[in-house]
N, C-alpha and C. Protein backbone atom coordinates (compact mmCIF):
# COMPACT_ATOMS: atom_id res chain seq x y z
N UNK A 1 -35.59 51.24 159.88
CA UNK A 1 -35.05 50.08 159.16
C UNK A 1 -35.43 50.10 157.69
N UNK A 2 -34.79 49.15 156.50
CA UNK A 2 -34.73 49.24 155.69
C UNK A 2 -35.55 48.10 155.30
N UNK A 3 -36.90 48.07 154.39
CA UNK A 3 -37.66 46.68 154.61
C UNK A 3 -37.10 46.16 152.93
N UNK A 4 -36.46 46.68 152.50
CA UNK A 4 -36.46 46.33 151.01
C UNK A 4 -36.49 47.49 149.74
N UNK A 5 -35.90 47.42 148.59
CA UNK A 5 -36.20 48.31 147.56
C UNK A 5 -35.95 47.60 146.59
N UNK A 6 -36.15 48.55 145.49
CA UNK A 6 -36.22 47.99 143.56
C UNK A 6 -34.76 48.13 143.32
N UNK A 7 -33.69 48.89 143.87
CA UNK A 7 -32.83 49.39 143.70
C UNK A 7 -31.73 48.38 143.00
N UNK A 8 -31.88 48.32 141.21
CA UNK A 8 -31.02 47.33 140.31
C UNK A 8 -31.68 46.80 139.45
N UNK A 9 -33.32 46.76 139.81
CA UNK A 9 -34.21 45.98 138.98
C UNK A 9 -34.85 46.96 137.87
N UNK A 10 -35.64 46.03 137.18
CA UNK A 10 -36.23 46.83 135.68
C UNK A 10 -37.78 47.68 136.13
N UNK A 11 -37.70 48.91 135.66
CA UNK A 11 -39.21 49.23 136.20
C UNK A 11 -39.54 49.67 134.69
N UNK A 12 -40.94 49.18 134.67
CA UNK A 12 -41.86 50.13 133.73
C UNK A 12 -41.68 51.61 133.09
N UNK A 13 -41.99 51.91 134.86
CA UNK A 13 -42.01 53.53 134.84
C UNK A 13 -40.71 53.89 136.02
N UNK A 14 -40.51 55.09 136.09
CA UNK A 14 -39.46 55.39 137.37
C UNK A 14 -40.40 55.09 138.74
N UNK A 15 -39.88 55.28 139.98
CA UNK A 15 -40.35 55.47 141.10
C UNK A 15 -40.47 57.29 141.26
N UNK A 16 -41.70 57.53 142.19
CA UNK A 16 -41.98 58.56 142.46
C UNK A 16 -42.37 59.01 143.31
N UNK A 17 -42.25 58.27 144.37
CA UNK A 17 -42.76 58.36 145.87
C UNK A 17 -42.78 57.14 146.77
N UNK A 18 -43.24 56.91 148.09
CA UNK A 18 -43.17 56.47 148.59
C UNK A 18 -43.45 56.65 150.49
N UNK A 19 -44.38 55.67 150.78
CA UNK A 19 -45.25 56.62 152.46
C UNK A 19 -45.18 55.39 152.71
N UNK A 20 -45.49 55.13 154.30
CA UNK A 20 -45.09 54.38 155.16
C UNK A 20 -46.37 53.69 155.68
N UNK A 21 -46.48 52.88 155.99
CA UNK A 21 -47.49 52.02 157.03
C UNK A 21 -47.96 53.06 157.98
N UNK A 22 -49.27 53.25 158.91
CA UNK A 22 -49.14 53.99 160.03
C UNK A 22 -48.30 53.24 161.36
N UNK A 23 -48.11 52.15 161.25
CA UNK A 23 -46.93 51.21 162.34
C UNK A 23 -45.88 51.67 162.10
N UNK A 24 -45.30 51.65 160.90
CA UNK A 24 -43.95 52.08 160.21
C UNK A 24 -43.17 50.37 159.96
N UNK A 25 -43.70 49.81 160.19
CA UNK A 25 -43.47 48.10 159.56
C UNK A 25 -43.62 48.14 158.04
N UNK A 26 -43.75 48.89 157.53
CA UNK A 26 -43.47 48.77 156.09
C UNK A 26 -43.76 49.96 155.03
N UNK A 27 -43.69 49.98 153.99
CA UNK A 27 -43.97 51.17 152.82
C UNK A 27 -44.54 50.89 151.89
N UNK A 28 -45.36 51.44 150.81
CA UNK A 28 -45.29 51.52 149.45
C UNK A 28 -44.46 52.22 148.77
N UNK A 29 -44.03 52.03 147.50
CA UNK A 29 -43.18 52.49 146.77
C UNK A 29 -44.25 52.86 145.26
N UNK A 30 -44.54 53.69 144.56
CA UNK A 30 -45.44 54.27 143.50
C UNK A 30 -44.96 54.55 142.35
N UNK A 31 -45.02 54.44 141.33
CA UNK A 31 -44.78 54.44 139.98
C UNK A 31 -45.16 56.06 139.14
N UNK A 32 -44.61 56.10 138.40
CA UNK A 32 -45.04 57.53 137.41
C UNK A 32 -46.54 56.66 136.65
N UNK A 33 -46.47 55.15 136.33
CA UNK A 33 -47.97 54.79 135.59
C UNK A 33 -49.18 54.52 136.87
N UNK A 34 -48.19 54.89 137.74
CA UNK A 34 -49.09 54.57 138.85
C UNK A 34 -49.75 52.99 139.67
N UNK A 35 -48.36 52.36 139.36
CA UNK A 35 -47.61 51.15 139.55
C UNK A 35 -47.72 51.53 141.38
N UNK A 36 -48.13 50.10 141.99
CA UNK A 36 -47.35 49.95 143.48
C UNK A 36 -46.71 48.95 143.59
N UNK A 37 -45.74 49.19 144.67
CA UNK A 37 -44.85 47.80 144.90
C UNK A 37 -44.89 47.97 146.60
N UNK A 38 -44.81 46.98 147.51
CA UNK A 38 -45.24 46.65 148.56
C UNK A 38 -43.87 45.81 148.94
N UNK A 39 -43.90 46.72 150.63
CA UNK A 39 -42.66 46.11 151.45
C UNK A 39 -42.86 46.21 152.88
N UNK A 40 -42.44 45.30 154.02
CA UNK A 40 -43.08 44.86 154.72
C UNK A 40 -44.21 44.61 154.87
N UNK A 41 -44.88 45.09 155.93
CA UNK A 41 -46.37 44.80 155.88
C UNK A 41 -47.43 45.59 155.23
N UNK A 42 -46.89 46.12 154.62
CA UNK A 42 -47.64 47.28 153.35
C UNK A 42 -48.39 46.28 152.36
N UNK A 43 -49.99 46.68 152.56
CA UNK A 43 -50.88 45.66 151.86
C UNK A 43 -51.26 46.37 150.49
N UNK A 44 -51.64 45.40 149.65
CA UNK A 44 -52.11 46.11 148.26
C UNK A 44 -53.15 46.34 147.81
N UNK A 45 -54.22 47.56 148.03
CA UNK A 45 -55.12 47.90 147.82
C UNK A 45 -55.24 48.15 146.26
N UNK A 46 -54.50 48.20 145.36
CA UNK A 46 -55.08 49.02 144.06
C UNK A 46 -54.09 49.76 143.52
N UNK A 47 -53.91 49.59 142.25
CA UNK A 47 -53.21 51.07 141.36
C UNK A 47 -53.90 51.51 140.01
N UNK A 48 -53.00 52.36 139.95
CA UNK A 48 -53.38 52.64 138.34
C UNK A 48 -52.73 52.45 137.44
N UNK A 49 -51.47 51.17 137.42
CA UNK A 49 -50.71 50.65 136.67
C UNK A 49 -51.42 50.00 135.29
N UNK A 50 -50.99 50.52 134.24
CA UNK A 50 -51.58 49.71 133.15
C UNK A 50 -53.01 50.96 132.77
N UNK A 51 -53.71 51.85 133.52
CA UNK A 51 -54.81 52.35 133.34
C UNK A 51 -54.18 53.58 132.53
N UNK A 52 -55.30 54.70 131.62
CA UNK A 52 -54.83 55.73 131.00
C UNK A 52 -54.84 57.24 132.01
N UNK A 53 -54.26 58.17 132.23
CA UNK A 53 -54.02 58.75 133.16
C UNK A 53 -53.58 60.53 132.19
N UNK A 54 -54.43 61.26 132.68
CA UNK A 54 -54.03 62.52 131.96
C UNK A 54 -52.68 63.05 132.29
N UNK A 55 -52.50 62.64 133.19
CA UNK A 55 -50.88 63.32 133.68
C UNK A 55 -50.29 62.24 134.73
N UNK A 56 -48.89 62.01 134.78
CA UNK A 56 -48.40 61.19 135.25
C UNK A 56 -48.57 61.40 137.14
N UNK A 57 -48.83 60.13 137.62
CA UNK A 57 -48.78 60.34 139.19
C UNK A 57 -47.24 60.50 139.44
N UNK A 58 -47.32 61.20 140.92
CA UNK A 58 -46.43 61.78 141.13
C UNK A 58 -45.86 61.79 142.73
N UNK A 59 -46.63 60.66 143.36
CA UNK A 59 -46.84 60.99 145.07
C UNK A 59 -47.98 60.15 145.46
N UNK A 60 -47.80 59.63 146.66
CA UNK A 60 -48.96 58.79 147.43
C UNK A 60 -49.24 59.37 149.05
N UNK A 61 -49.99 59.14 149.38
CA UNK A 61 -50.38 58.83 150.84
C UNK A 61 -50.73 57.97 151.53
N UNK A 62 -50.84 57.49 152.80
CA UNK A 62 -51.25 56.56 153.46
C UNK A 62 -52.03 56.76 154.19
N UNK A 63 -53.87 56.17 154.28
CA UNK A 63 -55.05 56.59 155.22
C UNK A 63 -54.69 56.64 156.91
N UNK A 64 -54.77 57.11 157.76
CA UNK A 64 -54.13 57.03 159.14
C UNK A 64 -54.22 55.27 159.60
N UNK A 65 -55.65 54.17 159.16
CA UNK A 65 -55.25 53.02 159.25
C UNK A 65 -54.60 52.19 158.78
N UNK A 66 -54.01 52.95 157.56
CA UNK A 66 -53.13 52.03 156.71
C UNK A 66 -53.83 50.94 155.98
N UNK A 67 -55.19 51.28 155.69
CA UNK A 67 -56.06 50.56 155.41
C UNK A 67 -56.61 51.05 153.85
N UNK A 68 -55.27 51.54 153.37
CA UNK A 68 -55.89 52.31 151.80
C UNK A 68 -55.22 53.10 151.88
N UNK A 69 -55.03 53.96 150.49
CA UNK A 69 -53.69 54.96 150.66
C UNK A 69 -54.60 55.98 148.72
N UNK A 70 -53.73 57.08 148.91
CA UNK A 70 -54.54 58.13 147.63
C UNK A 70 -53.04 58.29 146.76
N UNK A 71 -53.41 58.02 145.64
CA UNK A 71 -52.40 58.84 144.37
C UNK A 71 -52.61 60.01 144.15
N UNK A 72 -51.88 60.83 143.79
CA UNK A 72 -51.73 62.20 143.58
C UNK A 72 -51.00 62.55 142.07
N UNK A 73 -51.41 62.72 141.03
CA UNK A 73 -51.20 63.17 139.54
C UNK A 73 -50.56 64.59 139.54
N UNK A 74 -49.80 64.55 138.66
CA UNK A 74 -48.74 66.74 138.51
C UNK A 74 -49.82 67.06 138.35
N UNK A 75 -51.38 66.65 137.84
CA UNK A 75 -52.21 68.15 137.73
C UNK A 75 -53.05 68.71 138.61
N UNK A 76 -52.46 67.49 139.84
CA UNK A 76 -53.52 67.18 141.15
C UNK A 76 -54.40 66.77 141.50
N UNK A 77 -54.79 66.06 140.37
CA UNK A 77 -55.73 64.80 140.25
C UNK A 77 -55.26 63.77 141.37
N UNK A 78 -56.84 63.34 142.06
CA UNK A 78 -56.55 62.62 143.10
C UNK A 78 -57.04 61.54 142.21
N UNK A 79 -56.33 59.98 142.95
CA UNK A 79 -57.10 58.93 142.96
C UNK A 79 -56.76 57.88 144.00
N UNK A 80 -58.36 57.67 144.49
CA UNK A 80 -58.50 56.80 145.95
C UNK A 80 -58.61 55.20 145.81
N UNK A 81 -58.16 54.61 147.19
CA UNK A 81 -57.67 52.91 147.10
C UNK A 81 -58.46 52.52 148.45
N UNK A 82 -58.81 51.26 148.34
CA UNK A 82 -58.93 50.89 149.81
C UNK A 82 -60.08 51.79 150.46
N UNK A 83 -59.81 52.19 151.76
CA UNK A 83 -60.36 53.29 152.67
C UNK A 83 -60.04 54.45 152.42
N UNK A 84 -59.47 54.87 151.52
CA UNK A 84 -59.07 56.49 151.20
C UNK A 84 -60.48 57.35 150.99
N UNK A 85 -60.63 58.49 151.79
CA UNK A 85 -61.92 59.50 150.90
C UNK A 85 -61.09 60.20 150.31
N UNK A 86 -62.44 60.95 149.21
CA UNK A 86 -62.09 62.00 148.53
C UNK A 86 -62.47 63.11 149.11
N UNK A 87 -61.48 64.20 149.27
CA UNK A 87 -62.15 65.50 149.71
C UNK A 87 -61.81 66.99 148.73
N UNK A 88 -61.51 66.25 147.62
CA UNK A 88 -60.99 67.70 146.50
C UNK A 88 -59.38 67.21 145.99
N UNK A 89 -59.66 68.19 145.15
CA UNK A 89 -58.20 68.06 144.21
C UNK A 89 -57.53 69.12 143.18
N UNK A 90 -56.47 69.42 142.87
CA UNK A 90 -56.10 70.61 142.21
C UNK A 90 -56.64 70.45 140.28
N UNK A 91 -57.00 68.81 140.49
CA UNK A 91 -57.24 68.70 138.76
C UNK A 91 -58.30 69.75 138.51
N UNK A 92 -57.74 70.09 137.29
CA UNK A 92 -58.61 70.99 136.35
C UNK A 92 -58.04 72.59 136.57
N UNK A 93 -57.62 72.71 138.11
CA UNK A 93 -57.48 73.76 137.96
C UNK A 93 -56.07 74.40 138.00
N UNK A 94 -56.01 75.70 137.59
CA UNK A 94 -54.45 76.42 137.49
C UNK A 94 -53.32 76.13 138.14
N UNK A 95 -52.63 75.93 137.69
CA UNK A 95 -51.23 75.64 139.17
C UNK A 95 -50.05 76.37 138.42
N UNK A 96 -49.24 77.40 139.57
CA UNK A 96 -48.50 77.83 139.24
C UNK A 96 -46.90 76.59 138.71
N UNK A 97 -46.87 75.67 139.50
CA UNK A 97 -45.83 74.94 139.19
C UNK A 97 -46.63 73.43 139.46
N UNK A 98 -46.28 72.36 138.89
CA UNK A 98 -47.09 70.83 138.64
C UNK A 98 -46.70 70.45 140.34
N UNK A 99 -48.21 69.67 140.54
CA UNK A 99 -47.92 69.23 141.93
C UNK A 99 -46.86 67.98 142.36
N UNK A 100 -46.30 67.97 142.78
CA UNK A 100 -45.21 66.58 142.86
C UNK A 100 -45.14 65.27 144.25
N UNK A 101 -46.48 66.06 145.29
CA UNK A 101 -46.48 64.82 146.10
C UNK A 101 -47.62 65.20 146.83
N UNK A 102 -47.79 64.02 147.72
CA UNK A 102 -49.06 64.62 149.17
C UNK A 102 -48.62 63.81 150.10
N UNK A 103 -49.53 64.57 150.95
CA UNK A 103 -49.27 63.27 152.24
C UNK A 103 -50.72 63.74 152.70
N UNK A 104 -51.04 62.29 153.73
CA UNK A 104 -52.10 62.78 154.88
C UNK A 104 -52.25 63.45 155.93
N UNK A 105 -53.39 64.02 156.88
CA UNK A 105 -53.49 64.64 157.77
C UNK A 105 -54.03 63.65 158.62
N UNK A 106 -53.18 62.76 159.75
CA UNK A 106 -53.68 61.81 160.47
C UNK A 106 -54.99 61.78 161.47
N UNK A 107 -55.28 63.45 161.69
CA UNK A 107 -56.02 63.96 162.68
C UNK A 107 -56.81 64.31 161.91
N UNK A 108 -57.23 64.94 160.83
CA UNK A 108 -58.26 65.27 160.22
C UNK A 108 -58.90 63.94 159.41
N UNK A 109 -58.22 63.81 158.76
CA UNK A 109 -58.34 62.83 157.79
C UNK A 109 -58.27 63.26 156.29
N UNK A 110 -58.14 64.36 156.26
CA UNK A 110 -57.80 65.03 155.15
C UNK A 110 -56.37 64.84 154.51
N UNK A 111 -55.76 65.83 153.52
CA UNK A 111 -54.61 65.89 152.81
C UNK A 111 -54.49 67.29 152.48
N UNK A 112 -53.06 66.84 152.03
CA UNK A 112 -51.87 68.13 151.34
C UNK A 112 -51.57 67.78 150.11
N UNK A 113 -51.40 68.81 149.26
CA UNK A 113 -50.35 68.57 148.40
C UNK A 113 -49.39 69.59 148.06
N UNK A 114 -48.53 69.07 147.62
CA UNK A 114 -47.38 70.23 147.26
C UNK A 114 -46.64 69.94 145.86
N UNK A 115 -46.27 71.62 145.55
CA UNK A 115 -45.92 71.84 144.18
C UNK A 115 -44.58 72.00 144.53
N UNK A 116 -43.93 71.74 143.00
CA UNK A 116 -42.43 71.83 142.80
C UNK A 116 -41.88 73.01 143.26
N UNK A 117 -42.42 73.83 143.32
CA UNK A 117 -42.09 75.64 143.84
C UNK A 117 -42.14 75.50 145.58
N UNK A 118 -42.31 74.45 145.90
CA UNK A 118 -43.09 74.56 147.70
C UNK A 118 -44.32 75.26 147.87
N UNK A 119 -45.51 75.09 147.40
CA UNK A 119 -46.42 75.67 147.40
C UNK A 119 -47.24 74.45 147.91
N UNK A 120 -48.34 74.83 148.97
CA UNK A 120 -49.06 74.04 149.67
C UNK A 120 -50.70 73.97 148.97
N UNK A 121 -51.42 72.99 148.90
CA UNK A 121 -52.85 73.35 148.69
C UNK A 121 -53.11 71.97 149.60
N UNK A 122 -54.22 72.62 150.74
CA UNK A 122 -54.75 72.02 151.81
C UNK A 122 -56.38 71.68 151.27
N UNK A 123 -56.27 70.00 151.85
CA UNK A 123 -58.03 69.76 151.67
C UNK A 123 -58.03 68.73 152.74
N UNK A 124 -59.34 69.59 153.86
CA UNK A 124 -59.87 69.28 154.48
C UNK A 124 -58.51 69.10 155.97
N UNK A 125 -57.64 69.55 155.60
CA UNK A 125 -56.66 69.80 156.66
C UNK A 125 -55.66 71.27 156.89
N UNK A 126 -54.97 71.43 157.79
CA UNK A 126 -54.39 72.97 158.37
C UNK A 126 -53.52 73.57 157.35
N UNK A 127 -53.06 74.75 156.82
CA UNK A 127 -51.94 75.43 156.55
C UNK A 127 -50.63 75.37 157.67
N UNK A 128 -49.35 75.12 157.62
CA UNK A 128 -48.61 75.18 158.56
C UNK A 128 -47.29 76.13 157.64
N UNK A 129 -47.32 76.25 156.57
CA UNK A 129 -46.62 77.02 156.04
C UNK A 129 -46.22 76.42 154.70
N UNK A 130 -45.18 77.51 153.71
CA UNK A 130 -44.85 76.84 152.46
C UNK A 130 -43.37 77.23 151.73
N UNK A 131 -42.82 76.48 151.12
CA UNK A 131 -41.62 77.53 150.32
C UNK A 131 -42.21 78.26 149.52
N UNK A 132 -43.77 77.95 148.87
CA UNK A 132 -43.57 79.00 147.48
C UNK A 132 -43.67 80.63 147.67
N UNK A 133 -42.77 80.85 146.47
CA UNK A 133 -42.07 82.30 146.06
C UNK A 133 -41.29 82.58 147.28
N UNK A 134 -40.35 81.19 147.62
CA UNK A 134 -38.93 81.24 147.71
C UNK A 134 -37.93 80.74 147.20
N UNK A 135 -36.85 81.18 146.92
CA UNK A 135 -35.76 80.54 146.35
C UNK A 135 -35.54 79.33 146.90
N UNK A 136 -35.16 77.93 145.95
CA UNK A 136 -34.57 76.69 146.02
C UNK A 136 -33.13 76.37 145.21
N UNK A 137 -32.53 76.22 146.01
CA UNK A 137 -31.31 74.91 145.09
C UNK A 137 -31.95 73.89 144.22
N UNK A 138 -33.58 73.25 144.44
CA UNK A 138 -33.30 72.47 143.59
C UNK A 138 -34.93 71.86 143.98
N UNK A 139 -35.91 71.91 143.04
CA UNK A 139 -37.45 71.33 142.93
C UNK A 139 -37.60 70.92 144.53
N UNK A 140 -38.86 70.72 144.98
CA UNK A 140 -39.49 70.36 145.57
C UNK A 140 -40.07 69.03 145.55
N UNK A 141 -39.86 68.03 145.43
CA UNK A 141 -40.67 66.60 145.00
C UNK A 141 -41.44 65.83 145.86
N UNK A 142 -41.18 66.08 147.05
CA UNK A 142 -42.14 64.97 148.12
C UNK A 142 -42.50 65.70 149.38
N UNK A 143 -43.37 65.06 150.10
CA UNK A 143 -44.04 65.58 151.17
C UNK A 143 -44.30 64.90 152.15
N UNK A 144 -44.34 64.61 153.52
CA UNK A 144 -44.98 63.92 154.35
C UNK A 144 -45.24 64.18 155.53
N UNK A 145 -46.26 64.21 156.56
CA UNK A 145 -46.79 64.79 157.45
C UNK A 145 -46.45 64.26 159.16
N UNK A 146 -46.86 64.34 160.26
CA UNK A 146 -46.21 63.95 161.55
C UNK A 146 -47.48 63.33 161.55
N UNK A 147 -47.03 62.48 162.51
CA UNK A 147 -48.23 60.96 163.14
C UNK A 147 -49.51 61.82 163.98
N UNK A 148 -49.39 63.12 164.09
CA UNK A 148 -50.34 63.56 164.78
C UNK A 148 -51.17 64.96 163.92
N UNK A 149 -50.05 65.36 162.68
CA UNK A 149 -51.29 66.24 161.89
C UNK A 149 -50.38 67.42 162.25
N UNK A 150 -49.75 67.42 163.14
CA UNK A 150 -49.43 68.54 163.73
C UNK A 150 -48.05 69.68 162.47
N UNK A 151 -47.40 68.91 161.48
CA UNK A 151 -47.06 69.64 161.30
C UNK A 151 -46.15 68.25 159.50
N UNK A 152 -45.49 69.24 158.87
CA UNK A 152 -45.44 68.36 157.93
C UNK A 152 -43.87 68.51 156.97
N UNK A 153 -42.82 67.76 156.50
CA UNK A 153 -41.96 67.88 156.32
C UNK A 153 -41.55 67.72 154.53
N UNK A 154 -41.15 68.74 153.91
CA UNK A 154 -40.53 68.57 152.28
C UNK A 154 -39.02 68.04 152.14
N UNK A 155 -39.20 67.37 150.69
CA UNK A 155 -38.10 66.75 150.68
C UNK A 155 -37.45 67.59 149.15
N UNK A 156 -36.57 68.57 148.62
CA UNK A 156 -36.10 68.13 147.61
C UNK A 156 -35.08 67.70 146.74
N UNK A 157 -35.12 67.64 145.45
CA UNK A 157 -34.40 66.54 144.84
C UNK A 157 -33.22 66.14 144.88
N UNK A 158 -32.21 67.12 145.75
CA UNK A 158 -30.93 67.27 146.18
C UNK A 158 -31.31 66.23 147.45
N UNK A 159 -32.05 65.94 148.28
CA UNK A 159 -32.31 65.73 149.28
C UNK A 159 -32.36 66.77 150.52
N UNK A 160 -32.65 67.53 150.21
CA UNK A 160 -32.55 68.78 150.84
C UNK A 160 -34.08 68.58 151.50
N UNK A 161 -33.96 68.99 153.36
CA UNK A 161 -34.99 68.51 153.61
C UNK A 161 -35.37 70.08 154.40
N UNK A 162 -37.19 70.15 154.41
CA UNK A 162 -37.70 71.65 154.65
C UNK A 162 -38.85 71.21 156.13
N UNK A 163 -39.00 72.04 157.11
CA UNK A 163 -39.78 71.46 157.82
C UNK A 163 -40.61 72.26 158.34
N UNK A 164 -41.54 72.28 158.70
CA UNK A 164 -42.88 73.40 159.42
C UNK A 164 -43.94 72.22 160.40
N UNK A 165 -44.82 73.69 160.59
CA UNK A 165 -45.16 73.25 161.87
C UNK A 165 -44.17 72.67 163.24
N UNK A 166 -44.73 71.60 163.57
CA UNK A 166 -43.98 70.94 165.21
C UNK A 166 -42.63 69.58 164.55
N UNK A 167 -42.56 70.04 162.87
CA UNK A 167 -41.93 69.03 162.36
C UNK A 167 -40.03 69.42 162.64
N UNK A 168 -39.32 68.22 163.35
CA UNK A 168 -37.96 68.67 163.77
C UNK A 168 -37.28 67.88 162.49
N UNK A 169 -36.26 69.10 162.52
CA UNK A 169 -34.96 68.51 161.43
C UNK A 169 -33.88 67.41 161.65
N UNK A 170 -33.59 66.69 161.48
CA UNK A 170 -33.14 65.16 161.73
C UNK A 170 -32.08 64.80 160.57
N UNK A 171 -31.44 65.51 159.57
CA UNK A 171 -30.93 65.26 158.84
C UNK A 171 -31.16 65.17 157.00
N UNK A 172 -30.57 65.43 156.24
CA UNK A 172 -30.57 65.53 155.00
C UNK A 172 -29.56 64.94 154.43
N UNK A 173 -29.75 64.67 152.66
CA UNK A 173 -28.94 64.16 151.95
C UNK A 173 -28.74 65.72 150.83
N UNK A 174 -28.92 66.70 151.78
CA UNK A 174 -28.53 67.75 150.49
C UNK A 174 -27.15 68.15 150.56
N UNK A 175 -26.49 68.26 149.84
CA UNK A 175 -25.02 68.70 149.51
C UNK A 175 -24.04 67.28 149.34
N UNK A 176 -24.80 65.81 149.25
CA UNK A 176 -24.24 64.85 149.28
C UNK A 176 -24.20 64.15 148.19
N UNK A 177 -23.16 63.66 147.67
CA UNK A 177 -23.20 63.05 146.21
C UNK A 177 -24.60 61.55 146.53
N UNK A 178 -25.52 61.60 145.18
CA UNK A 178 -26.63 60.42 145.10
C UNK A 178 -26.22 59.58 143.91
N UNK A 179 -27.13 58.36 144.29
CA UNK A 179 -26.42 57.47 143.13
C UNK A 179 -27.80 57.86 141.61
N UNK A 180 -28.69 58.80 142.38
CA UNK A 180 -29.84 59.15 141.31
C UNK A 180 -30.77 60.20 142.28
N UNK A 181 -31.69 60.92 141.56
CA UNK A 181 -32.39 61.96 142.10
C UNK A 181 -33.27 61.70 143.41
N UNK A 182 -33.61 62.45 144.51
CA UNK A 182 -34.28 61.77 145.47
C UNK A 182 -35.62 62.42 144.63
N UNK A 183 -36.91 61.59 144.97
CA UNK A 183 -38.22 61.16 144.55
C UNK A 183 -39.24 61.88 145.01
N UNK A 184 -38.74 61.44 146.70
CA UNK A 184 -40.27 61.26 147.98
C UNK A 184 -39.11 60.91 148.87
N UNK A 185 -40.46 60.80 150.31
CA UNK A 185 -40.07 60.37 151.41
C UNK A 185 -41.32 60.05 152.11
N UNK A 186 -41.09 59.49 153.43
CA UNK A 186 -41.88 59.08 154.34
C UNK A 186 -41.04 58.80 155.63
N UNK A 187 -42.35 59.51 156.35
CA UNK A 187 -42.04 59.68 158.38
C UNK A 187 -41.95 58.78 158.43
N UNK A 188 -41.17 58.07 159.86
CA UNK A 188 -41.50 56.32 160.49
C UNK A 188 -41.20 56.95 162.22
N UNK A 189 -42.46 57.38 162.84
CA UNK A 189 -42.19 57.53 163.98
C UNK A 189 -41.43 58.98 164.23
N UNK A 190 -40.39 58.52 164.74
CA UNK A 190 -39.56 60.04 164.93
C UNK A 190 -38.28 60.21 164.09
N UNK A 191 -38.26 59.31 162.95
CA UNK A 191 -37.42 59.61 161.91
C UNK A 191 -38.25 59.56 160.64
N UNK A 192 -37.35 58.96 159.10
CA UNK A 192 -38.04 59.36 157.81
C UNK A 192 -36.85 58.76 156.79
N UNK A 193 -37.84 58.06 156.07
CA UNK A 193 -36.83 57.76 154.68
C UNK A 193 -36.81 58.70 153.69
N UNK A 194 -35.63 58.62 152.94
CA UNK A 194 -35.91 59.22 151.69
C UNK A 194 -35.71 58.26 150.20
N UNK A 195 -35.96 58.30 149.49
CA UNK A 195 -36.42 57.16 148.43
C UNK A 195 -35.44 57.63 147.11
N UNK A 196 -34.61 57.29 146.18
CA UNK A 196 -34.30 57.52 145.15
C UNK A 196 -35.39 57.53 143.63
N UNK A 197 -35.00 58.36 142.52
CA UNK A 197 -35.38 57.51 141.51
C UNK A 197 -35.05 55.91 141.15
N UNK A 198 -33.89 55.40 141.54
CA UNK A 198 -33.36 53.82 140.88
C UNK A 198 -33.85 52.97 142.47
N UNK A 199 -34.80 53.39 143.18
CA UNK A 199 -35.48 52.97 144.43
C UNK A 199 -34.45 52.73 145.81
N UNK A 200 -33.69 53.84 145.63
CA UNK A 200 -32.40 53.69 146.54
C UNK A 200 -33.36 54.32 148.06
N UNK A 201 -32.91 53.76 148.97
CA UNK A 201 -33.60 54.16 150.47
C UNK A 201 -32.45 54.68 151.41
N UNK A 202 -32.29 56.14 151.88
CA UNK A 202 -31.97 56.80 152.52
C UNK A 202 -32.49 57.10 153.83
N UNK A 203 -31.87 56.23 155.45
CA UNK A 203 -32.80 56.43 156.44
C UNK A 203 -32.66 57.43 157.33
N UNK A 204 -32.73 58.41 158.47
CA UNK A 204 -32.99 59.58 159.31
C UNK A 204 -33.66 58.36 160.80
């Protein structure tokens, strides 16, 4: 279901992601200043709206209780809310292409992140595979993982959707005219939204 979006209204910054409740009763929606906006029962732990930020966020996660959720920066700079730990981050160091999202590992408690190329960097959770140094139609921008860890699904900007591990394919918005670029996404159970830049919501 669709709990709500920005989709018409004025933002600050664009939207850039967006992860789900662990119920799936609701989402956050995340900002490039690192802005949140809250729908259904999605509570508000914290942002970095208004704060100074070396590189723009780019992607969120949600803690497996839904009790706190992590920002993720292009240089892979983490920053934690609520119940989120820290367990590492790509800031500071080299990246072949800027990171553009994460998600959690519900079973570990760890995270992912992923680069515009499909390139994976794992902390404190599994490798299940990656696009990078494969050909794309079109960036890599979002990420999000299965309710059990087991395996984890890419989204990009075409809506073109990539899947590994135990993660099943359910549909895409790639080859389909958008009213603006897709962002992010987020699992809900045994389907998954996908999110616009102008906060348009695409459901699976």
């Amino acid at each position: 279901p669709c709990y709500g979006s920005l989709s018409g209204m004025h933002l600050n910054a664009p939207i850039v992601g967006i992860t789900a409740t662990p119920d799936g009763g609701g989402y956050w929606l995340v900002a490039a200043d690192g802005g949140i906006f809250t729908f259904g029962d999605a509570a508000f732990y914290g942002s970095m709206g208004g704060k100074p930020l070396n590189q723009p966020v780019v992607g969120m996660a949600s803690t497996p209780d839904g009790k706190g959720y992590w920002l993720v920066a292009a240089d892979g700079g983490i920053f934690t809310f609520g119940d989120a730990a820290f367990y590492g981050s790509m800031g500071g160091k080299p990246l072949n292409q800027p990171v553009v999202g994460m998600a959690a590992d519900p079973s570990t408690g760890g995270y992912w992140e992923v680069a515009s190329d499909g390139g994976i960097f794992s902390f404190n959770s599994p490798f299940f595979g990656s696009m990078g140094g494969k050909p794309l139609n079109q960036p890599v921008v979002g990420i999000d993982a299965l309710s059990n860890g087991q395996g984890y699904r890419f989204v990009a900007s075409d809506g073109g959707v990539f899947d590994f591990g135990a993660a099943d394919f359910l549909g895409s918005m790639g080859g389909k005219p958008l009213t603006a670029p897709i962002v992010g996404m987020a699992l809900n159970g045994t389907g998954y939204w996908l999110v616009g830049r102008n906060g348009a919501i695409y459901s699976y």
